[in-house]
N, C-alpha and C. Protein backbone atom coordinates (compact mmCIF):
# COMPACT_ATOMS: atom_id res chain seq x y z
N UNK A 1 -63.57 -38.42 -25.54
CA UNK A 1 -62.36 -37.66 -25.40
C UNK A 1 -61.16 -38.50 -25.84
N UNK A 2 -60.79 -39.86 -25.41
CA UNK A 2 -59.76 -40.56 -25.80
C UNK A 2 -59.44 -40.96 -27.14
N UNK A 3 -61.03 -40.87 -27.95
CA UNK A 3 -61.29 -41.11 -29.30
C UNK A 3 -60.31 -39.81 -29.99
N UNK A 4 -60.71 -38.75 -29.40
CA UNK A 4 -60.43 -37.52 -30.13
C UNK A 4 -58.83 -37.18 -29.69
N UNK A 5 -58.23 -37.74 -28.55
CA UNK A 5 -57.09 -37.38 -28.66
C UNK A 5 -56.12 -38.99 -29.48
N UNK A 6 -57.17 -39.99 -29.97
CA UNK A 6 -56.19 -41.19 -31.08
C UNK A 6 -56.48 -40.53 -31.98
N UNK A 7 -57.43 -40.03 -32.66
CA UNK A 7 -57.82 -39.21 -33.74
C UNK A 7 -56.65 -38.30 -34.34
N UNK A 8 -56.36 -37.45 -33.07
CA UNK A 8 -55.47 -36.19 -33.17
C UNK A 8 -54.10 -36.61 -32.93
N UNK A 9 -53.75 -37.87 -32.62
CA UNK A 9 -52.53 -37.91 -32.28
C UNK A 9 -51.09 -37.50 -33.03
N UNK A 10 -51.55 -37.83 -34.17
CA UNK A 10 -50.20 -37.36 -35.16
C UNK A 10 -50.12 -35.76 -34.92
N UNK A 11 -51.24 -35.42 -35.33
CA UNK A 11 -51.41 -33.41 -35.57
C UNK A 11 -50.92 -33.32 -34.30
N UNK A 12 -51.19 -33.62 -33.14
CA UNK A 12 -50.83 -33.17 -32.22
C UNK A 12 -49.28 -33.23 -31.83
N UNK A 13 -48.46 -34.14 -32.32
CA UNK A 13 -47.30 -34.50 -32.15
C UNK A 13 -46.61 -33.56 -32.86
N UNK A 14 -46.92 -33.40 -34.40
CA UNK A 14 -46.02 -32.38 -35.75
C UNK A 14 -46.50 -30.95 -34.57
N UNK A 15 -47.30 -30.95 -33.90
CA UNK A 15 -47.32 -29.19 -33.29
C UNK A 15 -46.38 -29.53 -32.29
N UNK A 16 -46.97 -30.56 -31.53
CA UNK A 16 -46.11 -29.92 -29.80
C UNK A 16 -44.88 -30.37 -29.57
N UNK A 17 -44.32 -31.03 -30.45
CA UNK A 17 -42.96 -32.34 -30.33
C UNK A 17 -41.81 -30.90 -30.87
N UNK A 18 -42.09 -30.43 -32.66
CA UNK A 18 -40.95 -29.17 -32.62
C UNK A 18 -41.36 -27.92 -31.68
N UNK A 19 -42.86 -27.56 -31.09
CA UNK A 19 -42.52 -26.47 -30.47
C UNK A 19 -41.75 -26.89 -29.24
N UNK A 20 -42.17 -27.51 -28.49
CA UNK A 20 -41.08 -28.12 -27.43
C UNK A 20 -40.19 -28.59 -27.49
N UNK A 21 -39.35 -28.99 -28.70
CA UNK A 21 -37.84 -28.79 -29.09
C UNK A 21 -37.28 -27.26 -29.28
N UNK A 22 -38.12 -26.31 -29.94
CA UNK A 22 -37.42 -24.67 -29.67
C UNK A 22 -37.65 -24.36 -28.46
N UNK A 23 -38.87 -24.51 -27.59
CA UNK A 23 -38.37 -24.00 -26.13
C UNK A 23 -37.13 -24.58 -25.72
N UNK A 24 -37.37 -25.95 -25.53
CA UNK A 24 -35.68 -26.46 -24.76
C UNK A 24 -34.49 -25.67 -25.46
N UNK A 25 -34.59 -25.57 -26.45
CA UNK A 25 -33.49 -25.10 -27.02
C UNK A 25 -32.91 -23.41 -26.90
N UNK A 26 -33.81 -23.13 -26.65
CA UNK A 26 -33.92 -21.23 -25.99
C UNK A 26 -33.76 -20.97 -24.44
N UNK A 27 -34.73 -22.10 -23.60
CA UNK A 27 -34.05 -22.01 -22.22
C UNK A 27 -32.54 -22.57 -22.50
N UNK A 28 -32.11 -23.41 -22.99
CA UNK A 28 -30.38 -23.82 -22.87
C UNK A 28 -29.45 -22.79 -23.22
N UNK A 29 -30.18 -22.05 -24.40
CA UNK A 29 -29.25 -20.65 -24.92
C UNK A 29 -29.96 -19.73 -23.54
N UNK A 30 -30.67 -19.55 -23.29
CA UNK A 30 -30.95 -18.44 -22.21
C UNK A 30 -30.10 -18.77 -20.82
N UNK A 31 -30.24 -20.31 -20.27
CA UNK A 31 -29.18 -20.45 -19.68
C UNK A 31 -27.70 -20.18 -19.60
N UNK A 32 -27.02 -20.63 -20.95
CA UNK A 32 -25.89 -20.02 -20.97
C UNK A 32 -25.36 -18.86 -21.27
N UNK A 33 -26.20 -17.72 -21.55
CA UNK A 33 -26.08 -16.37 -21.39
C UNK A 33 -26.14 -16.26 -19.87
N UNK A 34 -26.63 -16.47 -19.38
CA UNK A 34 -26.84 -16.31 -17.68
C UNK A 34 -25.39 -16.81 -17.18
N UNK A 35 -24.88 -17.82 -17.75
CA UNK A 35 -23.70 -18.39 -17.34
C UNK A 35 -22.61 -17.34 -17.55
N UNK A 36 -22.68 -17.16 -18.68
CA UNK A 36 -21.49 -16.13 -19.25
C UNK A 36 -21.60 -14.38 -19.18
N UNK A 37 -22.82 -13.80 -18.09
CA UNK A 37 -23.22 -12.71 -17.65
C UNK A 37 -22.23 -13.18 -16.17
N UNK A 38 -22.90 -13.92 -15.40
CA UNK A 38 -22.43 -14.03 -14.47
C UNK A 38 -20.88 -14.29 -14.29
N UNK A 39 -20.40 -15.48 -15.36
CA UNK A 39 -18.61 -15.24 -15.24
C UNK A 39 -18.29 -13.98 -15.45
N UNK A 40 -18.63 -13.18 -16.07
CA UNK A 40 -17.90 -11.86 -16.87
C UNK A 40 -18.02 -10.91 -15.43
N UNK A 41 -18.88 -11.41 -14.61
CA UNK A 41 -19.64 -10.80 -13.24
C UNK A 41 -18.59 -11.25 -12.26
N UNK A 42 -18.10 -12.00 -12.43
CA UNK A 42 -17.46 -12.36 -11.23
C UNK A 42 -15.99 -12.01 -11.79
N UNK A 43 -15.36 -12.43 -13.13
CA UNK A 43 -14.20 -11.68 -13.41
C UNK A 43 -14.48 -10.20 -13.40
N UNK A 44 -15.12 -9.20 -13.37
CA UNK A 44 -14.78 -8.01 -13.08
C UNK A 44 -14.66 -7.65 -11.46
N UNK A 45 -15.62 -8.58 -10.64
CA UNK A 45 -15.31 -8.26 -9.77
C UNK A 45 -13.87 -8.86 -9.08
N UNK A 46 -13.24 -10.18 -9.35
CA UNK A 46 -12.11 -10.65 -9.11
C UNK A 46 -10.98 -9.16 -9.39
N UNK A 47 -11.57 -8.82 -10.95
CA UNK A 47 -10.42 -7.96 -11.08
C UNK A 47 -10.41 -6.08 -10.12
N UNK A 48 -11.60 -6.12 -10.27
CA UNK A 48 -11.51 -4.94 -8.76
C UNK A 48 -11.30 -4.95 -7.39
N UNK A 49 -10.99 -6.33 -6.87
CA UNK A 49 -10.49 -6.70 -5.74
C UNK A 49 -9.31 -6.64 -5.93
N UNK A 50 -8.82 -7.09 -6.84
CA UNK A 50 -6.88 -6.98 -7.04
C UNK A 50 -7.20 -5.78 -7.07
N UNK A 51 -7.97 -4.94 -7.52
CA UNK A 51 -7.44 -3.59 -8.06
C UNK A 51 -7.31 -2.52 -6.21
N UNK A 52 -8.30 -3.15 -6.02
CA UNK A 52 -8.67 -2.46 -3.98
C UNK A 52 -7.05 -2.92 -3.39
N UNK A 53 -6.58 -4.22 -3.99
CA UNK A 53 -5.68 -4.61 -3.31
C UNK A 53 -4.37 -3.48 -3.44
N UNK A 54 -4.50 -3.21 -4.25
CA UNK A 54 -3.01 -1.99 -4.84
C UNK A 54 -2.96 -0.82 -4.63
N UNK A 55 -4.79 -0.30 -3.92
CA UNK A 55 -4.91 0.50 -3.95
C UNK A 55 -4.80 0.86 -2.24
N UNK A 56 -5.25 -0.46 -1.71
CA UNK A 56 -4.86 -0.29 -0.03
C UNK A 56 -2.88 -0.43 0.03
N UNK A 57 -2.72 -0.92 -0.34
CA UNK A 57 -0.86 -0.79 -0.61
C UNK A 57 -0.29 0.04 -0.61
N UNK A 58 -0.95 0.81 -1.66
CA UNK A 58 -0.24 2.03 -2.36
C UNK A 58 -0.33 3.36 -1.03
N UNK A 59 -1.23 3.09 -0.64
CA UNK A 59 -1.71 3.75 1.27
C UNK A 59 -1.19 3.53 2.44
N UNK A 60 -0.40 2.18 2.17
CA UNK A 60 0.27 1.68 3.44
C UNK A 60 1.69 1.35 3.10
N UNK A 61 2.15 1.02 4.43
CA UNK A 61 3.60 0.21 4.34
C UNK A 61 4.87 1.17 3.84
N UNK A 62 5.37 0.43 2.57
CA UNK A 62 6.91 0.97 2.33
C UNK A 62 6.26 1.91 0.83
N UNK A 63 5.18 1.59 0.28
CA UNK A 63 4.66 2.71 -0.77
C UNK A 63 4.78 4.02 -0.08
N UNK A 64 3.55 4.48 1.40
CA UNK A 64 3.55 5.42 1.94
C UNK A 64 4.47 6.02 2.59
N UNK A 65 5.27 5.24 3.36
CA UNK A 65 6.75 5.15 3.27
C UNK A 65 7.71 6.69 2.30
N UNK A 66 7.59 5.63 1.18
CA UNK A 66 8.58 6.46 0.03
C UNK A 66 7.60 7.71 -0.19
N UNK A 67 6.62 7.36 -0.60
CA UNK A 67 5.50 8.85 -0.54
C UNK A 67 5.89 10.03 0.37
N UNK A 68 5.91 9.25 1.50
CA UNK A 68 6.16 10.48 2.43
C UNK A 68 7.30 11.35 2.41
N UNK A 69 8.84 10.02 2.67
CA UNK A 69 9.62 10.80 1.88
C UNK A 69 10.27 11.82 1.32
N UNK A 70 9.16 11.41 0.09
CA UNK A 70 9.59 12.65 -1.19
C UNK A 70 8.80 13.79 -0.94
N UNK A 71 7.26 13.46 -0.21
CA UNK A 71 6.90 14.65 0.26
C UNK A 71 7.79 15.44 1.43
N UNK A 72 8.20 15.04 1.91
CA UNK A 72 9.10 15.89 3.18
C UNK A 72 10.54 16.48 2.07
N UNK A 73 10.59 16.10 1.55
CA UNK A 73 12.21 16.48 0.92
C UNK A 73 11.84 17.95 -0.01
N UNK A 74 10.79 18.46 0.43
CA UNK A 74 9.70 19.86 -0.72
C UNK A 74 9.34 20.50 0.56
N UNK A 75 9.25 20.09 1.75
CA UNK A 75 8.43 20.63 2.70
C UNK A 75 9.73 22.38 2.99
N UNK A 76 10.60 22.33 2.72
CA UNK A 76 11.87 23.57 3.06
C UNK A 76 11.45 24.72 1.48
N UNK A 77 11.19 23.91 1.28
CA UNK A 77 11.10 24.96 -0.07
C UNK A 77 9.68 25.78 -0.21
N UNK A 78 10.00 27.28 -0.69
CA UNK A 78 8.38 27.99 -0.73
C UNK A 78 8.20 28.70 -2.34
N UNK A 79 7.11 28.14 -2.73
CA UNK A 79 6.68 28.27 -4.18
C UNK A 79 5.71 29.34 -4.57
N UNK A 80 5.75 30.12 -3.68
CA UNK A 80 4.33 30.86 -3.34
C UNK A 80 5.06 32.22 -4.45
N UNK A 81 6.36 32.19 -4.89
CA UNK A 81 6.50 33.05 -5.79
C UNK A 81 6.47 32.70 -6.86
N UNK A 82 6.50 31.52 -7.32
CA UNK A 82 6.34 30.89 -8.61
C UNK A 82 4.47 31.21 -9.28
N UNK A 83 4.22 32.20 -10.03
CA UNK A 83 3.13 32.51 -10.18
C UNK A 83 2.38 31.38 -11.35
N UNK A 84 3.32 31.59 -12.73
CA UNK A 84 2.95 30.81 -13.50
C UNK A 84 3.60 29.35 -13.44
N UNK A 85 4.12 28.78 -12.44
CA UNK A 85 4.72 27.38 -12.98
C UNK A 85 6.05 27.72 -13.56
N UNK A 86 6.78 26.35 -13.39
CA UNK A 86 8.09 26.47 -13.99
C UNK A 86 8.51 25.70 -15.35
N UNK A 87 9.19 26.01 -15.73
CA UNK A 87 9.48 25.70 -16.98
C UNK A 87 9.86 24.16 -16.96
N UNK A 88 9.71 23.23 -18.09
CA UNK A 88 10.40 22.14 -17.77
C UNK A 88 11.96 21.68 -17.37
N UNK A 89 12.53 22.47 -17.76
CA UNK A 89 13.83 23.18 -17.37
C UNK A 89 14.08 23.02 -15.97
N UNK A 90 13.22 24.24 -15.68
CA UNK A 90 13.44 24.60 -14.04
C UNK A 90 13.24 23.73 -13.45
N UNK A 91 12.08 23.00 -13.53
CA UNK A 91 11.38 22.07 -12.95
C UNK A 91 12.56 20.92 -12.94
N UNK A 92 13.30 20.22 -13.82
CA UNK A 92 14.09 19.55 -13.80
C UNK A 92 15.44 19.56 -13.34
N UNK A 93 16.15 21.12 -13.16
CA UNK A 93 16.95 21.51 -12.43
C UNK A 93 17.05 21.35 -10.78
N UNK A 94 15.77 22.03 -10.62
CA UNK A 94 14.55 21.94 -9.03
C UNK A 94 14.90 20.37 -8.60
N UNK A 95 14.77 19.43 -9.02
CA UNK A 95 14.42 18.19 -9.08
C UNK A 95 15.82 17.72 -8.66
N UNK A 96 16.72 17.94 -9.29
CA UNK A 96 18.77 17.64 -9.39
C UNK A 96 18.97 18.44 -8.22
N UNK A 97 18.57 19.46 -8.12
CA UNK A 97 19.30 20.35 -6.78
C UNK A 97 18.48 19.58 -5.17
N UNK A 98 17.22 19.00 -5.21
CA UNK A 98 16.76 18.79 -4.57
C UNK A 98 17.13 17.37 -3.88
N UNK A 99 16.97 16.68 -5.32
CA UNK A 99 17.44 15.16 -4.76
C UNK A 99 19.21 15.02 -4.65
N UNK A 100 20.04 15.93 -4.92
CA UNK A 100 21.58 16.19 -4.44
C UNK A 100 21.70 16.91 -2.81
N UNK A 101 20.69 17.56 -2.95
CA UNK A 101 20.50 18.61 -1.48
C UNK A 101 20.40 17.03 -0.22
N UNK A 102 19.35 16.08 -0.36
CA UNK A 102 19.23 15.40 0.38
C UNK A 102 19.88 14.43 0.66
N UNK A 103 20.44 13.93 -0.78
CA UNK A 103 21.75 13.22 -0.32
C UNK A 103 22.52 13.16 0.39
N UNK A 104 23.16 14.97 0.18
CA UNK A 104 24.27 15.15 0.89
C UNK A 104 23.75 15.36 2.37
N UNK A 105 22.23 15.12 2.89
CA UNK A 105 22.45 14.94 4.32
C UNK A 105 21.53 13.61 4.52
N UNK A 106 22.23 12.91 3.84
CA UNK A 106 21.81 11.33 3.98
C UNK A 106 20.03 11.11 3.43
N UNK A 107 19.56 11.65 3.12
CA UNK A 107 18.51 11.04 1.88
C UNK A 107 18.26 10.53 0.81
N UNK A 108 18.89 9.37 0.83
CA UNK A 108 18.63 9.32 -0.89
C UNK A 108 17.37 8.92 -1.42
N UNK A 109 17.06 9.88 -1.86
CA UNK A 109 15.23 10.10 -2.64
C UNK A 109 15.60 8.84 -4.11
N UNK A 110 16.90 8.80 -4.70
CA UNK A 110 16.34 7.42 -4.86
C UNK A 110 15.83 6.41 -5.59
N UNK A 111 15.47 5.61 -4.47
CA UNK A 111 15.35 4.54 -2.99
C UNK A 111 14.11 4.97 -3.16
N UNK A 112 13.05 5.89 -2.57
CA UNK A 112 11.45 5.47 -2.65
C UNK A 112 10.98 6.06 -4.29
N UNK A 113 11.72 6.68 -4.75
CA UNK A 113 11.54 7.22 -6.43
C UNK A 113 11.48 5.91 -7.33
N UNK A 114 12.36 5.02 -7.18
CA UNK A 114 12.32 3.35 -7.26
C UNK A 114 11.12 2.76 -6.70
N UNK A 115 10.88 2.89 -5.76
CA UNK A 115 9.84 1.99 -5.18
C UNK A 115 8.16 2.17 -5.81
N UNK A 116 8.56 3.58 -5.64
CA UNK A 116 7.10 4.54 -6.58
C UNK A 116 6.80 3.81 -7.93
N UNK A 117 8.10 3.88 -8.64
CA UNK A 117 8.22 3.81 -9.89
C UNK A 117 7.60 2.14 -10.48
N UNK A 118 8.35 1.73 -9.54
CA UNK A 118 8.23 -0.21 -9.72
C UNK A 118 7.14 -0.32 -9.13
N UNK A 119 6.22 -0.02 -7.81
CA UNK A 119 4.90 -0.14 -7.87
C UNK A 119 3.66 0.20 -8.97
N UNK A 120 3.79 1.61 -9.28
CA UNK A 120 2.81 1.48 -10.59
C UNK A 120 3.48 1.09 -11.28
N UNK A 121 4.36 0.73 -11.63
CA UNK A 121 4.75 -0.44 -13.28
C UNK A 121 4.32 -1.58 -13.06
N UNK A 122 4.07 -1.88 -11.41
CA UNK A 122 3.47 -3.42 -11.32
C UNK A 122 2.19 -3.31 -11.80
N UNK A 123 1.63 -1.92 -11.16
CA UNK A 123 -0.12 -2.12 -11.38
C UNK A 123 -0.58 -2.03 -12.90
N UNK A 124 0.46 -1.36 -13.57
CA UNK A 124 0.54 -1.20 -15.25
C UNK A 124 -0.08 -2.49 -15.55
N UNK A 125 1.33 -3.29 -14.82
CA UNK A 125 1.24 -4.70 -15.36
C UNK A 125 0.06 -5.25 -15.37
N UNK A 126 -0.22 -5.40 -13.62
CA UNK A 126 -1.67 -6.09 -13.42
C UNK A 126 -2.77 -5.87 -14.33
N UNK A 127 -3.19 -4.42 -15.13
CA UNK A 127 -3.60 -4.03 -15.67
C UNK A 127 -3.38 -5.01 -17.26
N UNK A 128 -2.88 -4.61 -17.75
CA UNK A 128 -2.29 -5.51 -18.90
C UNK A 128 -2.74 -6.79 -18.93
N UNK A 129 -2.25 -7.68 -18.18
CA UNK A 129 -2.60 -8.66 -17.62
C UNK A 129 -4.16 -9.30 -17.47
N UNK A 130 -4.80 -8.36 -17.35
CA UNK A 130 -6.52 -8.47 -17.18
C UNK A 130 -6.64 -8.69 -15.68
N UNK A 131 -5.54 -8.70 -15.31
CA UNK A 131 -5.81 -8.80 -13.78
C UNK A 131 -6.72 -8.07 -12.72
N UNK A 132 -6.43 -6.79 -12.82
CA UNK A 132 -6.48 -5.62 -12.02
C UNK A 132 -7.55 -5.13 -12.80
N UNK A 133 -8.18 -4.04 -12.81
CA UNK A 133 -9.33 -3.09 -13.49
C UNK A 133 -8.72 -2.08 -13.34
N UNK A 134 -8.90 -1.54 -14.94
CA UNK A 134 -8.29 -0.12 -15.19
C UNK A 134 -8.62 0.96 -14.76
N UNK A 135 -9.66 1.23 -14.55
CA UNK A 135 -10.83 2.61 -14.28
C UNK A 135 -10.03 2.16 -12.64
N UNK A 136 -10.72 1.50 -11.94
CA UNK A 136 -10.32 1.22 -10.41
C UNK A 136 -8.65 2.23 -10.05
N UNK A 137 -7.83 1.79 -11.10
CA UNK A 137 -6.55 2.08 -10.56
C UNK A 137 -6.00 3.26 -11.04
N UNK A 138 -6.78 3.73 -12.00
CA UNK A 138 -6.79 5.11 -12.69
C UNK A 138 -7.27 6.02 -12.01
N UNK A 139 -8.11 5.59 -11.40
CA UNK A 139 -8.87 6.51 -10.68
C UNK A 139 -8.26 7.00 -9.45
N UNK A 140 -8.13 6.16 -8.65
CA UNK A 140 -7.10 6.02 -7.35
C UNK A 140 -5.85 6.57 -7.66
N UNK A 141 -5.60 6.28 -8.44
CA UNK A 141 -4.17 6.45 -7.88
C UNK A 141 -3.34 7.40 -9.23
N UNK A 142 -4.18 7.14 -10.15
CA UNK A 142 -3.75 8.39 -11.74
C UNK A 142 -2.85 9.76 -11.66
N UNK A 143 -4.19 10.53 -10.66
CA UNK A 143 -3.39 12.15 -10.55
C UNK A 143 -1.88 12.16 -9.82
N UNK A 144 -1.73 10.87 -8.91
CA UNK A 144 -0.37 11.00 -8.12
C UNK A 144 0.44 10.46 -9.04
N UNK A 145 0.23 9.35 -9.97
CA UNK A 145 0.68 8.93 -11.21
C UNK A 145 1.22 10.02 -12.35
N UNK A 146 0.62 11.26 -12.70
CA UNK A 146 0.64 12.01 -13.47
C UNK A 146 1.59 13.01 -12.59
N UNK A 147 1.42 13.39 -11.46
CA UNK A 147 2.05 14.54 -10.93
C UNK A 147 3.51 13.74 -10.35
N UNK A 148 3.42 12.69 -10.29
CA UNK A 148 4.94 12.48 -9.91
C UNK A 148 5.74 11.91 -11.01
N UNK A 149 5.48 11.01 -11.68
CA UNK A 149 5.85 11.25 -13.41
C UNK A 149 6.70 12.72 -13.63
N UNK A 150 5.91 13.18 -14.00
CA UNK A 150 5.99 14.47 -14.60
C UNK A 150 7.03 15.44 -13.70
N UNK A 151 6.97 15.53 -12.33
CA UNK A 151 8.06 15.80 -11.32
C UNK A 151 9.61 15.13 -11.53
N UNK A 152 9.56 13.95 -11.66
CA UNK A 152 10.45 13.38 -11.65
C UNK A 152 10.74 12.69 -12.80
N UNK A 153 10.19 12.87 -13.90
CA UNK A 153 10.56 12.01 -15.35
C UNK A 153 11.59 12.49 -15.66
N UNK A 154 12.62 13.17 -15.21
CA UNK A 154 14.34 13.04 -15.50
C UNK A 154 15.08 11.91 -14.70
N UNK A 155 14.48 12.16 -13.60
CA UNK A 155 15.10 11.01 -12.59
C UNK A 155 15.18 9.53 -13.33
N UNK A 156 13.38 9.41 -13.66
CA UNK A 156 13.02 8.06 -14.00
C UNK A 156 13.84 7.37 -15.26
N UNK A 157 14.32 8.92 -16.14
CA UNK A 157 14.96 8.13 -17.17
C UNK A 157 16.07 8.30 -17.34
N UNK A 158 16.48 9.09 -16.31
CA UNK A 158 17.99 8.78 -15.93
C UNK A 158 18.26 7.00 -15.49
N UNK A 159 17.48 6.79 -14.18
CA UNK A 159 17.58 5.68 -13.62
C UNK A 159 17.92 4.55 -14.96
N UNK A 160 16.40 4.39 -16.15
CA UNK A 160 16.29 3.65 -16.91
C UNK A 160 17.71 3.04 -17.37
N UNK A 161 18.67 4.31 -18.29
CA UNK A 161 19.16 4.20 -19.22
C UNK A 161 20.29 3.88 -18.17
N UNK A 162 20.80 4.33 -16.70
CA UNK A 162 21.98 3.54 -15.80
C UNK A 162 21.72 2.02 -15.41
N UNK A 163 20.34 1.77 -15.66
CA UNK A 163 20.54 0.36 -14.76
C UNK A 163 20.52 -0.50 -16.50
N UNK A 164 20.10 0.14 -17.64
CA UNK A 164 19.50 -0.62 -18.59
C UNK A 164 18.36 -1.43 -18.98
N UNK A 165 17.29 -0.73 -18.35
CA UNK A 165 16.25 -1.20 -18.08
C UNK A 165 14.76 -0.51 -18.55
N UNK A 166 14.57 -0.48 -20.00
CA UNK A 166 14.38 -0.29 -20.99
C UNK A 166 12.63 0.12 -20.45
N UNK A 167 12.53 -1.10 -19.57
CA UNK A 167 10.80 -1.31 -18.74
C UNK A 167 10.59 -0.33 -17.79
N UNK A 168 11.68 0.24 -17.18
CA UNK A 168 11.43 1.06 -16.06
C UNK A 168 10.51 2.06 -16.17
N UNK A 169 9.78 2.49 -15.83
CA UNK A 169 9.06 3.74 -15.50
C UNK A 169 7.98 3.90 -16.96
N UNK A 170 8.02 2.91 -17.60
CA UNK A 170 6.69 2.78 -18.59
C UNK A 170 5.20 2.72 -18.16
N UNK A 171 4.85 1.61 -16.64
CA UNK A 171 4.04 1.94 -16.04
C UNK A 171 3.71 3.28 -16.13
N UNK A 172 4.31 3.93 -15.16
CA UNK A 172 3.91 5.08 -14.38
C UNK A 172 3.55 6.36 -15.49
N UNK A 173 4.64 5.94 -16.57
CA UNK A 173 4.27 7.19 -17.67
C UNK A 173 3.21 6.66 -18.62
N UNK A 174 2.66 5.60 -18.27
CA UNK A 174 1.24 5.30 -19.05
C UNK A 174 0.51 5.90 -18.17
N UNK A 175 0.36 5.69 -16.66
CA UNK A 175 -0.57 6.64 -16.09
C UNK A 175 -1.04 7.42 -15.92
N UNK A 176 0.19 8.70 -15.78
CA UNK A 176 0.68 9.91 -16.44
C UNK A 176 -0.37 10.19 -17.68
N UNK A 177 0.14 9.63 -18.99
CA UNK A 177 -0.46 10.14 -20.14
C UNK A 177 -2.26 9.56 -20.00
N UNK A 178 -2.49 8.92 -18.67
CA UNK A 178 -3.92 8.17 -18.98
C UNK A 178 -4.82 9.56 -18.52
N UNK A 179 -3.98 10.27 -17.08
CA UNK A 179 -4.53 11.52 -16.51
C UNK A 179 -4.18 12.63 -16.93
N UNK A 180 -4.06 12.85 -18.37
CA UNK A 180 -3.47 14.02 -19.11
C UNK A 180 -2.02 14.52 -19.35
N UNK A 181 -1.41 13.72 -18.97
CA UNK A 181 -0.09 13.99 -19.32
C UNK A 181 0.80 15.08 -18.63
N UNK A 182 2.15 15.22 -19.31
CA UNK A 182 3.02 16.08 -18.46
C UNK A 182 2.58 17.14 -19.63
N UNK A 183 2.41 19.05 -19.10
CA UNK A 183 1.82 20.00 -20.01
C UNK A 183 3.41 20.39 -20.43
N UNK A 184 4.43 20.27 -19.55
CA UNK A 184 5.84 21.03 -20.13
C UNK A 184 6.43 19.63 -20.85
């Protein structure tokens, strides 16, 4: 036997010396696919934890806060004759008579219309950013994105063009157009 493996020694080396240089070399590439599955694994999940984070926010505190709000400042009014929807017009008139109505008994809508506004422009951001996960915050929080946009996109660009602030309410009307947009 020892004869036959001095015999064989070269042949044996030209076979097993390069095949056992391509294995090592395929577990090291197979390893670092595993490496770079798993980072990409852990940055999505990093970024859906920020994204949970904005989305428990947006539920609590001074978000729900202003939410509420603007929901109470609609609660006097009855729509139940409005069959087809209002015109963008109306809708924007509706909007001036409403947020003047509350003023004048100390509401100023605003104050959380701002707060609304600058929260999803943050999450825009986060988004942008690679921070946050898009689907996560689209999802959550989109249709209130789209329906208050679209409610109040006179306000928002009123606000813009008084404070000069070119960024304002870009968030929120990306959200808007992410959940179909304003139809008027």
């Amino acid at each position: 036997m020892l004869g036959w493996l001095q015999k064989h020694q070269v042949a044996i080396r030209e076979v097993w010396l390069p095949a056992s240089s391509v294995a090592a070399n395929l577990l090291v590439a197979a390893a670092l696919m595993v490496a770079v599955l798993s980072y990409c694994q852990q940055q999505r999940q990093t970024a859906v934890e920020a994204s949970l984070s904005y989305v428990e926010r947006f539920s609590d505190g001074a978000i729900l806060t202003a939410r509420n709000a603007l929901f109470d400042s609609w609660k006097s009014y009855d729509f139940s004759m409005v069959s087809n929807g209002l015109s963008r017009e109306e809708a924007e008139a509706l909007v001036s008579r409403v947020v003047a109505a509350e003023k004048k008994v100390g509401n100023d809508l605003l104050t959380p219309i701002s707060e609304i506004v600058t929260f999803i422009d943050g999450a825009q951001i986060c988004i942008d950013q690679s921070i946050c996960d898009r689907d996560v915050l689209h999802r959550q929080m989109g249709e209130y994105a789209r329906t208050f946009y679209c409610l109040y996109r006179s306000v928002v660009e009123a606000q813009r063009r008084r404070a000069h602030m070119m960024g304002f309410g870009t968030g929120v009307e990306q959200f808007a157009n992410n959940a179909g947009g304003c139809t008027a």
